[in-house]
Protein backbone atom coordinates (compact mmCIF):
# COMPACT_ATOMS: atom_id res chain seq x y z
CA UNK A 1 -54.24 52.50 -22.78
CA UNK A 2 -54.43 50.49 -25.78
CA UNK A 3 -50.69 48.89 -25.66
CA UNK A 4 -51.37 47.33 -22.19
CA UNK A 5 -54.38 46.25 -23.23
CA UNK A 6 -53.24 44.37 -26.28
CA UNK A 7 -50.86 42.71 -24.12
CA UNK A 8 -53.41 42.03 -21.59
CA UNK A 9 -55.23 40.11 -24.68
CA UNK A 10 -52.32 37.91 -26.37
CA UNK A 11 -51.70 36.35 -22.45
CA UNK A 12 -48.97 35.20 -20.84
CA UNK A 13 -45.69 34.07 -22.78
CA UNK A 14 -46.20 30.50 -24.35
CA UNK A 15 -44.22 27.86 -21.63
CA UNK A 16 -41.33 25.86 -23.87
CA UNK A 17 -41.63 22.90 -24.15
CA UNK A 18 -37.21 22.24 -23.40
CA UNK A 19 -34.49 24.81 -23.36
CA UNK A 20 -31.03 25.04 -24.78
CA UNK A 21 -27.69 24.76 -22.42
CA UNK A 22 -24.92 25.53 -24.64
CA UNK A 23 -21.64 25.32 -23.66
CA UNK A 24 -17.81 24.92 -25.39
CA UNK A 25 -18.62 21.52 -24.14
CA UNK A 26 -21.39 21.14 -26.47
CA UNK A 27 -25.59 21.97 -26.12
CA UNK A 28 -27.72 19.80 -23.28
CA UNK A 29 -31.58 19.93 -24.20
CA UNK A 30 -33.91 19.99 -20.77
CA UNK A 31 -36.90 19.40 -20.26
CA UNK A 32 -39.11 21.86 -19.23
CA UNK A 33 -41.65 20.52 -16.54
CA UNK A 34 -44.58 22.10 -15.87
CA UNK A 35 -46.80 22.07 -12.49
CA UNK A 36 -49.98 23.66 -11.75
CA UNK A 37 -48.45 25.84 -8.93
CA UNK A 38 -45.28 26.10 -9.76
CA UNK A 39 -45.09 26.22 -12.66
CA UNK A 40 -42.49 25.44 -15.70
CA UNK A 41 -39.01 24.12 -13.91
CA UNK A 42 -35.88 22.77 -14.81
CA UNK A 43 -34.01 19.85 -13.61
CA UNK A 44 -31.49 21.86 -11.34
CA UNK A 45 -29.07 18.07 -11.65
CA UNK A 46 -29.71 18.75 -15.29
CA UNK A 47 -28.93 22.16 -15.36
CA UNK A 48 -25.78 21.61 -13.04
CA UNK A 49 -23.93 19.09 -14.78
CA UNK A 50 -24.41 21.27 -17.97
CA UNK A 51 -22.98 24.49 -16.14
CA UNK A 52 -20.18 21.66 -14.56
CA UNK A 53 -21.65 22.67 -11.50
CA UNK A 54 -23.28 20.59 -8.46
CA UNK A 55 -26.32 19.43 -6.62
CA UNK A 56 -26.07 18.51 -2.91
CA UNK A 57 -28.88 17.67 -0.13
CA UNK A 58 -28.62 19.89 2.96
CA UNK A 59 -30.31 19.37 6.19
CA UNK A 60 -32.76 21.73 5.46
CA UNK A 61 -32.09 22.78 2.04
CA UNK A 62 -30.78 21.96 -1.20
CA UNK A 63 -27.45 23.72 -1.91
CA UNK A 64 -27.10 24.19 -6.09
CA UNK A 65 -23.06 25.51 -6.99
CA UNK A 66 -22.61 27.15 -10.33
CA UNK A 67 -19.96 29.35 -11.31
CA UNK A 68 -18.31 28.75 -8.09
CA UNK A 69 -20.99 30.39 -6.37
CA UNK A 70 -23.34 28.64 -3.55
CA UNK A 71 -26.99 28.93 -4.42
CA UNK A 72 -29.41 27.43 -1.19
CA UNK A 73 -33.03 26.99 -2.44
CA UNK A 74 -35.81 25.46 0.21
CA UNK A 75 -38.83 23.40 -1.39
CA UNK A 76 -41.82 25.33 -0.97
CA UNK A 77 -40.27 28.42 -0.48
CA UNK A 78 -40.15 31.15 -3.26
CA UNK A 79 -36.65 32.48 -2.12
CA UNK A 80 -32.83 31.74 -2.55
CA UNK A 81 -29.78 32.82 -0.73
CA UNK A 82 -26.31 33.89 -2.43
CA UNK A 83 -23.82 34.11 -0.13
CA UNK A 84 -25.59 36.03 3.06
CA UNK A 85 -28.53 37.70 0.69
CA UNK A 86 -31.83 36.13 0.24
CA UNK A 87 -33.48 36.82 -3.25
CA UNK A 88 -37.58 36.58 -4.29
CA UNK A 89 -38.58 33.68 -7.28
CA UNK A 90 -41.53 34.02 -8.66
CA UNK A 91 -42.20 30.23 -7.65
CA UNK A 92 -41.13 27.88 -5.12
CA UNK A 93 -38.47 24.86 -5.97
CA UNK A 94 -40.28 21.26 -6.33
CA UNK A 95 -38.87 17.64 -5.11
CA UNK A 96 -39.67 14.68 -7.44
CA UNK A 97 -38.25 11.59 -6.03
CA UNK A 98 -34.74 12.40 -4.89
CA UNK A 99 -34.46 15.43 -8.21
CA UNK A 100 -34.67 19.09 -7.52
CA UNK A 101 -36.79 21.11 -9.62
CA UNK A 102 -36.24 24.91 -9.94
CA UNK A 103 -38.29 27.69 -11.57
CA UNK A 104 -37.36 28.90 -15.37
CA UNK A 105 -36.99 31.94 -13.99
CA UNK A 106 -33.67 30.86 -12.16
CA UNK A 107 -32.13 29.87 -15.73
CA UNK A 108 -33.73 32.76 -17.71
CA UNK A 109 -33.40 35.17 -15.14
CA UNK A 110 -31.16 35.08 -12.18
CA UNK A 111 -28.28 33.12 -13.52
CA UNK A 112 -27.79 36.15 -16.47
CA UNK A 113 -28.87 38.62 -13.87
CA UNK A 114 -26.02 37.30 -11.52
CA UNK A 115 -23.13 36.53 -14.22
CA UNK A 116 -23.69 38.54 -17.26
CA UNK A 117 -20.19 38.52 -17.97
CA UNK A 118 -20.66 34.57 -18.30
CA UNK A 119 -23.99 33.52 -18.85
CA UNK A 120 -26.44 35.19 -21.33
CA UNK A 121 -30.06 34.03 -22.16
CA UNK A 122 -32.04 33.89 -25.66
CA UNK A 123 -35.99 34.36 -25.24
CA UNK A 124 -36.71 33.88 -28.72
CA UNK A 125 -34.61 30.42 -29.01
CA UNK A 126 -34.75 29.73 -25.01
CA UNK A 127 -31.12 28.90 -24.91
CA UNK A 128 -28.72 29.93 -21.79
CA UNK A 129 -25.74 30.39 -23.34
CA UNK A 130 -22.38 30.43 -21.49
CA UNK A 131 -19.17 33.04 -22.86
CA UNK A 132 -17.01 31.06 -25.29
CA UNK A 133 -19.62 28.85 -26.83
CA UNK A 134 -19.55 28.48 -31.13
CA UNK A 135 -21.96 30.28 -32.71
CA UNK A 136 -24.46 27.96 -34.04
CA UNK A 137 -23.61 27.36 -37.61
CA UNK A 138 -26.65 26.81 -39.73
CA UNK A 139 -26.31 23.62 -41.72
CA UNK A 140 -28.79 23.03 -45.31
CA UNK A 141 -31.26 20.72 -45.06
CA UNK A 142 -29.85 18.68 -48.10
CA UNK A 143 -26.20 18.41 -46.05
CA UNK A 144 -25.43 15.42 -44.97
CA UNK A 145 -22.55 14.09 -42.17
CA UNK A 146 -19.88 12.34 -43.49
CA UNK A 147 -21.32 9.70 -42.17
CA UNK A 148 -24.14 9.96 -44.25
CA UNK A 149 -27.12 11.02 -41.75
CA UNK A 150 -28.85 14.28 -41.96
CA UNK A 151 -27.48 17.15 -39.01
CA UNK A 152 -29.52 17.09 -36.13
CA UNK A 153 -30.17 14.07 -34.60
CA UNK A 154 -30.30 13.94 -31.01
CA UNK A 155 -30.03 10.96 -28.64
CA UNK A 156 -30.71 10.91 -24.56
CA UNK A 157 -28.36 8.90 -22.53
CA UNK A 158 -29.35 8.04 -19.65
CA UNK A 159 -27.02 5.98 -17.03
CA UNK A 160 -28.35 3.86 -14.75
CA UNK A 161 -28.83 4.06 -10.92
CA UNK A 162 -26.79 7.44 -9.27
CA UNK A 163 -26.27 8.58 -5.74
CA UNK A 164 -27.85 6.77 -2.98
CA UNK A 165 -28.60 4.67 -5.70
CA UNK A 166 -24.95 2.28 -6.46
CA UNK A 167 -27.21 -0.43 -8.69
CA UNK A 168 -26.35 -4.18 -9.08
CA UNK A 169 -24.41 -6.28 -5.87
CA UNK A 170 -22.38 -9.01 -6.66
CA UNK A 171 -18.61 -10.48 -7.26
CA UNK A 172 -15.93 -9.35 -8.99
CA UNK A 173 -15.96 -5.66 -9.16
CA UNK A 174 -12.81 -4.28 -7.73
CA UNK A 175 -13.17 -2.43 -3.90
CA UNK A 176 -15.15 0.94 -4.23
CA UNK A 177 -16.42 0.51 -8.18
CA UNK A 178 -19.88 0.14 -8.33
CA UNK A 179 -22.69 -0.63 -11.24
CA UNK A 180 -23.76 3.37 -10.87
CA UNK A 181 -20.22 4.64 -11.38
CA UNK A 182 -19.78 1.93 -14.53
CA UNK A 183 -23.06 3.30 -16.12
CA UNK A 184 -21.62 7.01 -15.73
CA UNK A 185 -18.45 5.89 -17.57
CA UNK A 186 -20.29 3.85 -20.32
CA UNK A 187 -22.72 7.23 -20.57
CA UNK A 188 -19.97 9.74 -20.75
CA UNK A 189 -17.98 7.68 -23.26
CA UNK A 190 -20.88 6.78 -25.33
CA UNK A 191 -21.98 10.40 -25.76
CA UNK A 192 -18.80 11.20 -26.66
CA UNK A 193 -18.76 9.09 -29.38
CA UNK A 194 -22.29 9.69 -30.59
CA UNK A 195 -20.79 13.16 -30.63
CA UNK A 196 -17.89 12.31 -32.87
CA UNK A 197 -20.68 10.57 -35.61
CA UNK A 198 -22.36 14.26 -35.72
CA UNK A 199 -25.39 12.92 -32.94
CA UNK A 200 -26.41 15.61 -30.77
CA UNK A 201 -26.15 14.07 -26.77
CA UNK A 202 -28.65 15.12 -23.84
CA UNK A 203 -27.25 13.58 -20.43
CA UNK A 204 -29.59 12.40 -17.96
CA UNK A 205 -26.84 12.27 -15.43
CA UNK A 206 -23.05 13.56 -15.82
CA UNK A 207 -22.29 13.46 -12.30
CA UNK A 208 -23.08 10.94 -9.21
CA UNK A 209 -26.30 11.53 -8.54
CA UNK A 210 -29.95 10.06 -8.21
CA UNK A 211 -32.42 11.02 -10.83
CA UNK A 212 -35.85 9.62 -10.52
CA UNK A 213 -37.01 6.75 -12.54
CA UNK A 214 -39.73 8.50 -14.02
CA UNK A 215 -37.84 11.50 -14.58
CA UNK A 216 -35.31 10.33 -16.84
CA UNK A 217 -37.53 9.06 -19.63
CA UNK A 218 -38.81 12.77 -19.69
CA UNK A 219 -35.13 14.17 -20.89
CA UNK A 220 -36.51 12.26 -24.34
CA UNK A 221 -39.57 14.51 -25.81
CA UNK A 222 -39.78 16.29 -29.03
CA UNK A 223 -36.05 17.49 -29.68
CA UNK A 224 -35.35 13.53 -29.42
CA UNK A 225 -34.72 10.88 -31.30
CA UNK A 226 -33.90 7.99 -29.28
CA UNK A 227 -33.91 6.95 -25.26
CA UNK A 228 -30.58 4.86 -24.43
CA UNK A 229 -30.41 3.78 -20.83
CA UNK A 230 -27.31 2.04 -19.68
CA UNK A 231 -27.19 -0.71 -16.95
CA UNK A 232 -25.05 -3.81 -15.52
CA UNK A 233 -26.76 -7.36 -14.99
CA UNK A 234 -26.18 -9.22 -12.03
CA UNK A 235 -27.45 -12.90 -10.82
CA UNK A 236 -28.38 -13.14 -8.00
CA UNK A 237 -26.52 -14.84 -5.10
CA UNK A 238 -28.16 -18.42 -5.47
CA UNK A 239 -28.08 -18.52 -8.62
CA UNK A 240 -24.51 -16.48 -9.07
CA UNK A 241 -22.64 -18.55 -11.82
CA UNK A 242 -19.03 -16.93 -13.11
CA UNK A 243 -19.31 -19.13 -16.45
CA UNK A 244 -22.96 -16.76 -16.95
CA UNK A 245 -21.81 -13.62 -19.04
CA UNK A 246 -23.21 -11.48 -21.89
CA UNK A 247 -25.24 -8.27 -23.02
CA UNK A 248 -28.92 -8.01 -23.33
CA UNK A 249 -31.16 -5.42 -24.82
CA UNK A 250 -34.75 -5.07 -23.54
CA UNK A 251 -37.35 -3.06 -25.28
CA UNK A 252 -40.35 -2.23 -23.14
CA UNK A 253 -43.33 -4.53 -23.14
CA UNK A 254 -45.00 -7.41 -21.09
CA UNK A 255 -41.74 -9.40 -19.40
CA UNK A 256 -42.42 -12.96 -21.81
CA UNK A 257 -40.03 -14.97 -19.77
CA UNK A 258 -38.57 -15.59 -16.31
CA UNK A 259 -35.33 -14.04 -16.52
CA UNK A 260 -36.86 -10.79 -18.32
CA UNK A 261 -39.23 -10.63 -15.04
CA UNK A 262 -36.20 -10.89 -12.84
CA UNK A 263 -34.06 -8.51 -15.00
CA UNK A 264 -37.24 -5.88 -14.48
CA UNK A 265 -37.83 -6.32 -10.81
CA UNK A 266 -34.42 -5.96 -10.14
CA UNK A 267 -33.71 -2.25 -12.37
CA UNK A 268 -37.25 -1.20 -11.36
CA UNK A 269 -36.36 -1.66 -7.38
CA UNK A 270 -34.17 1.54 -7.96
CA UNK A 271 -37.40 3.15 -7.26
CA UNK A 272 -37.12 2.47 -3.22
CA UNK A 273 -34.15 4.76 -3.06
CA UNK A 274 -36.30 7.80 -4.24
CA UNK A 275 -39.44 9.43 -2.31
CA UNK A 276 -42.03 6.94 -1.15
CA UNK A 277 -44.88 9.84 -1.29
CA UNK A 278 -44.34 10.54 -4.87
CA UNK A 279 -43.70 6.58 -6.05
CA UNK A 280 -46.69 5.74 -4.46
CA UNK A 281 -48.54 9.04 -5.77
CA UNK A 282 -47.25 8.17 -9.66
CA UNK A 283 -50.16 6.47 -11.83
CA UNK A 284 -49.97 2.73 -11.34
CA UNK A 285 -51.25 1.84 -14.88
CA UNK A 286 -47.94 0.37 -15.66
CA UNK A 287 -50.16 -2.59 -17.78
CA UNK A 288 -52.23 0.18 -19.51
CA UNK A 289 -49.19 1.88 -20.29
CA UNK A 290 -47.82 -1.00 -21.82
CA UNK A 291 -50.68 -1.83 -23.83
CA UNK A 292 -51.14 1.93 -25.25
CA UNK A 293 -47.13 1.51 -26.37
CA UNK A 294 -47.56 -1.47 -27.94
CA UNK A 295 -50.31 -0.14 -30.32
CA UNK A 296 -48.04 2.58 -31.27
CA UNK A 297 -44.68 2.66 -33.90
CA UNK A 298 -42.16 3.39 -30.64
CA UNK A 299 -42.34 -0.60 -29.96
CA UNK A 300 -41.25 -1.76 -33.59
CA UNK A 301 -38.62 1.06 -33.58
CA UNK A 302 -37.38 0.42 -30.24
CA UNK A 303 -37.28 -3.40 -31.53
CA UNK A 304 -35.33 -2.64 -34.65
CA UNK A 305 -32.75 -0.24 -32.33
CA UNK A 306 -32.29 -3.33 -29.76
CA UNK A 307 -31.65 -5.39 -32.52
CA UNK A 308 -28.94 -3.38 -34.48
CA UNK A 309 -27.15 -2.87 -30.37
CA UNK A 310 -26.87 -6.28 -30.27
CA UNK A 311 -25.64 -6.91 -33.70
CA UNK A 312 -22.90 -4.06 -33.33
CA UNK A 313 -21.61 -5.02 -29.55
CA UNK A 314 -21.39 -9.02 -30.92
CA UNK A 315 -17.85 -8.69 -32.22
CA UNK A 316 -16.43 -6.51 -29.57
CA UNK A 317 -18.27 -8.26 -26.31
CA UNK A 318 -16.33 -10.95 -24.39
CA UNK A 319 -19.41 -12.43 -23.36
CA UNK A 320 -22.65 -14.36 -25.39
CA UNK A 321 -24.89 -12.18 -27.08
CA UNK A 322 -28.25 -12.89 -24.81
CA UNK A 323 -30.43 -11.48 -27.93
CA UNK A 324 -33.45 -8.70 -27.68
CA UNK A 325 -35.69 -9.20 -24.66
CA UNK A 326 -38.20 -7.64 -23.30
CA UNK A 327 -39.63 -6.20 -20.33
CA UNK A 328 -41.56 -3.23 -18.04
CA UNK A 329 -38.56 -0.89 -17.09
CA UNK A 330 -40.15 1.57 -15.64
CA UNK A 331 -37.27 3.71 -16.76
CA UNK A 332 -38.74 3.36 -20.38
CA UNK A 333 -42.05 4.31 -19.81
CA UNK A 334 -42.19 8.29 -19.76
CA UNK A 335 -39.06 8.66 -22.78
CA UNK A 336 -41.87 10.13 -26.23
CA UNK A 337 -39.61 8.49 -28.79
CA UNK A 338 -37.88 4.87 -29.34
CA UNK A 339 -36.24 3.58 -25.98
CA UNK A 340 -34.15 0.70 -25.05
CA UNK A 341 -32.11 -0.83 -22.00
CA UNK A 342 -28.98 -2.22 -22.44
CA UNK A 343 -27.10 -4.65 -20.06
CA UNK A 344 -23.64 -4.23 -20.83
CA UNK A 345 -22.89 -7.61 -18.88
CA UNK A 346 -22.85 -9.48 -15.86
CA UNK A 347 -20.83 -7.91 -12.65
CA UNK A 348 -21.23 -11.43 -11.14
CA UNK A 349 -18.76 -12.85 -14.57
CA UNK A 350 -15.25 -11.79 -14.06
CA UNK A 351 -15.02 -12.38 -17.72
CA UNK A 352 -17.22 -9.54 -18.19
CA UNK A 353 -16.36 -7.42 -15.45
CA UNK A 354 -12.84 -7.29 -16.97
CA UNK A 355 -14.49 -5.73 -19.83
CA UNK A 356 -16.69 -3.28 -18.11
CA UNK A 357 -13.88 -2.13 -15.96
CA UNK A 358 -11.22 -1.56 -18.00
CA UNK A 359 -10.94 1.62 -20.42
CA UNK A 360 -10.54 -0.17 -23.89
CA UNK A 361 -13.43 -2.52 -22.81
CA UNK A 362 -15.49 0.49 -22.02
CA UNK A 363 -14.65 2.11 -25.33
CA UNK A 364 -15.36 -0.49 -27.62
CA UNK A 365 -19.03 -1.22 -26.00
CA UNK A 366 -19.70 2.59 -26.21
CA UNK A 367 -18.64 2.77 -29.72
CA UNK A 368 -20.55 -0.51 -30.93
CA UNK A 369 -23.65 1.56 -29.48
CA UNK A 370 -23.11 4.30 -31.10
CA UNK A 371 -22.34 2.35 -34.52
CA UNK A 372 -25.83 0.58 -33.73
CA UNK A 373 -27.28 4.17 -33.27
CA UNK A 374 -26.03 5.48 -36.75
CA UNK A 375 -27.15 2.62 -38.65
CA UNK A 376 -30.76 2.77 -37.24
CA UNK A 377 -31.04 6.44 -37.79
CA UNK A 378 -29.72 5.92 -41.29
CA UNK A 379 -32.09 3.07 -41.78
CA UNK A 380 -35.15 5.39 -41.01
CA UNK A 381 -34.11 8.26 -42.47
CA UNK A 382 -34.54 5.83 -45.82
CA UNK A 383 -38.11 4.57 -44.83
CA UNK A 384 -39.02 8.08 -44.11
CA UNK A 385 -37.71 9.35 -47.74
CA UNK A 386 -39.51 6.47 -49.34
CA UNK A 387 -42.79 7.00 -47.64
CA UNK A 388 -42.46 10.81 -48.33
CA UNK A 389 -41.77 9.96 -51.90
CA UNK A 390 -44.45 7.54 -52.08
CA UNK A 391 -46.78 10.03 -50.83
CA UNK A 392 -45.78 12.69 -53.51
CA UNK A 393 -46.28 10.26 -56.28
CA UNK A 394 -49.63 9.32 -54.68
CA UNK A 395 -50.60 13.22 -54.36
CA UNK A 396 -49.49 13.49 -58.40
């Protein structure tokens, strides 16, 4: 009697706050939301593109491949099928917006349960670990990259628009290409080079697919370091000039001029492709948000990061540097550390366009991110070992 009741007392398990995906591709840090029925979930687009695996909208369902095997899961109902065989959760999958949200339990428990010859899953460290991954090496804490930062940053990349969702209209873009599709190339590229500079990469999006506004901000929480979203301007058809090109980075605040307002309405629009019930349901405080960011250090960092973006994509962009800007993304407003928006350029400049569309273009504006990405990191890491030294010889 008195083991169960000891573990009657310490309660149920504490909920993480993320979990791991590692894979020989590399690690993908999710999320973990929690809901007062359901419970913690995962991102199941998330989890897919991790497991290179895929999320698609049935009639009635939502039908989730891994491993080559066809998962069905209904919202609101605490079952799945594989193959002909329906299986208990403990909770029911949840729709936000257009994203599919299933239990923990389907990571933690079902997907080792299912393939333990592939997957395997780590309580202590909440990691899902598929065959053939590196071990994690552990790394000192006075190592340093060769590039001079400290192990263990991690960025979230988010590109823009997805799905239903193709982003921008306008000239110029060859037949089929569209804004989301440019985004998912800029992403992929960029995180591949953030990878190369030692920068840990979490992926709001790998695939084509729709991932709610206020969603993506959420891949950013504690295991983050900065929120990059990636996006293509666009004028709009009376005022569509080819001679109008060049990249932009927004921070998020009050829009201060015209063209920031326009820039805002048009990325925050996205929001029309996802589920009316739950846009309308989200708080709409966007102003009080605003002013609770502004009073905090996220807006001066997020200022500094826009700032080095633009500094590092000058000398490889075609186009005019537009400077730092700013504006309400809503995007922006759920990511817990630093977050910017970049326009890459203008899809209604063929000047740019050539740029954006072509796979040397695309290379060199991922790359001058990522170089704008290292410097800031290295520039705080300095102000934070000054005011730690300070501190000391304050405490002496």
């Amino acid at each position: 009697m008195i083991l169960p009741l000891l573990l009657l007392l310490s309660g149920p398990p504490a909920v993480p706050k993320q979990v791991v995906i590692a894979t020989p591709r590399g690690e993908v840090r999710l999320a973990v939301l929690v809901d007062s029925q359901a419970g913690p979930l995962l991102s199941a687009g998330g989890l897919a593109a991790a497991l290179k695996g895929q999320v698609k909208p049935d009639s009635d369902c939502y039908q989730v491949t891994i491993a080559r095997a066809l998962f069905r899961f209904w919202p609101g109902v605490s079952v799945y099928r594989l193959n002909d065989s329906l299986s208990p959760m403990v909770a029911s999958p949840l729709v936000r917006g257009d994203s599919l949200y299933l239990p923990l339990q389907f990571a933690a428990e079902v997907l080792p349960a299912r393939f333990g010859d592939r997957y395997t899953w780590d309580p202590d460290e909440n990691r899902l670990t598929e065959m053939g991954t590196p071990p994690v090496i552990a790394v000192k804490p006075t190592d340093r990259l060769p590039n001079g930062l400290r192990p263990g940053h991690v960025v979230t990349v988010d590109p823009g628009h997805g799905g239903v969702d193709p982003g921008t209209h306008g000239r110029f873009f060859p037949t089929g290409v569209t804004e989301s599709k440019v985004t998912l190339q800029l992403g992929l590229l960029l995180r591949d080079e953030l990878k190369k500079r030692g920068i840990g990469v979490v992926m709001t999006r790998t695939t084509d697919t729709l991932i709610a506004l206020r969603d993506r901000g959420r891949f950013c929480s504690n295991a983050c370091d900065l929120f990059v979203s990636i996006h293509v301007n666009s004028l709009p058809p009376r005022r569509a000039d080819p001679n109008h090109n060049g990249f932009t980075t927004y921070l998020l605040a009050e829009a201060k001029t015209e063209e920031a307002a326009r820039v805002e309405q048009m990325e925050n629009d996205a929001i029309r492709f996802e589920n009316n019930d739950v846009a309308d349901s989200a708080p709409n405080g966007l102003d009080f948000i605003l002013r609770d960011l502004q009073l905090n250090e996220y807006l001066r960092e997020s200022a500094r990061l826009a700032e080095l973006i633009q500094e590092k994509l000058e000398p490889v962009h075609t186009g005019a540097n537009l400077g730092v800007k700013q504006a309400g993304f809503v995007v922006l407003t759920t990511a817990q550390r630093p977050a910017v928006l970049v326009e890459t350029g203008f899809r209604t400049s063929p000047e740019d366009v050539r740029l954006l569309t072509t796979r040397n273009g695309q290379k060199a504006l991922a790359a001058g991110i990522a170089d704008a990405v290292v410097a800031y990191l290295l520039e705080y890491e300095r102000r934070s070992d000054a005011s730690a030294d300070s501190a000391r010889r304050r405490a002496q």
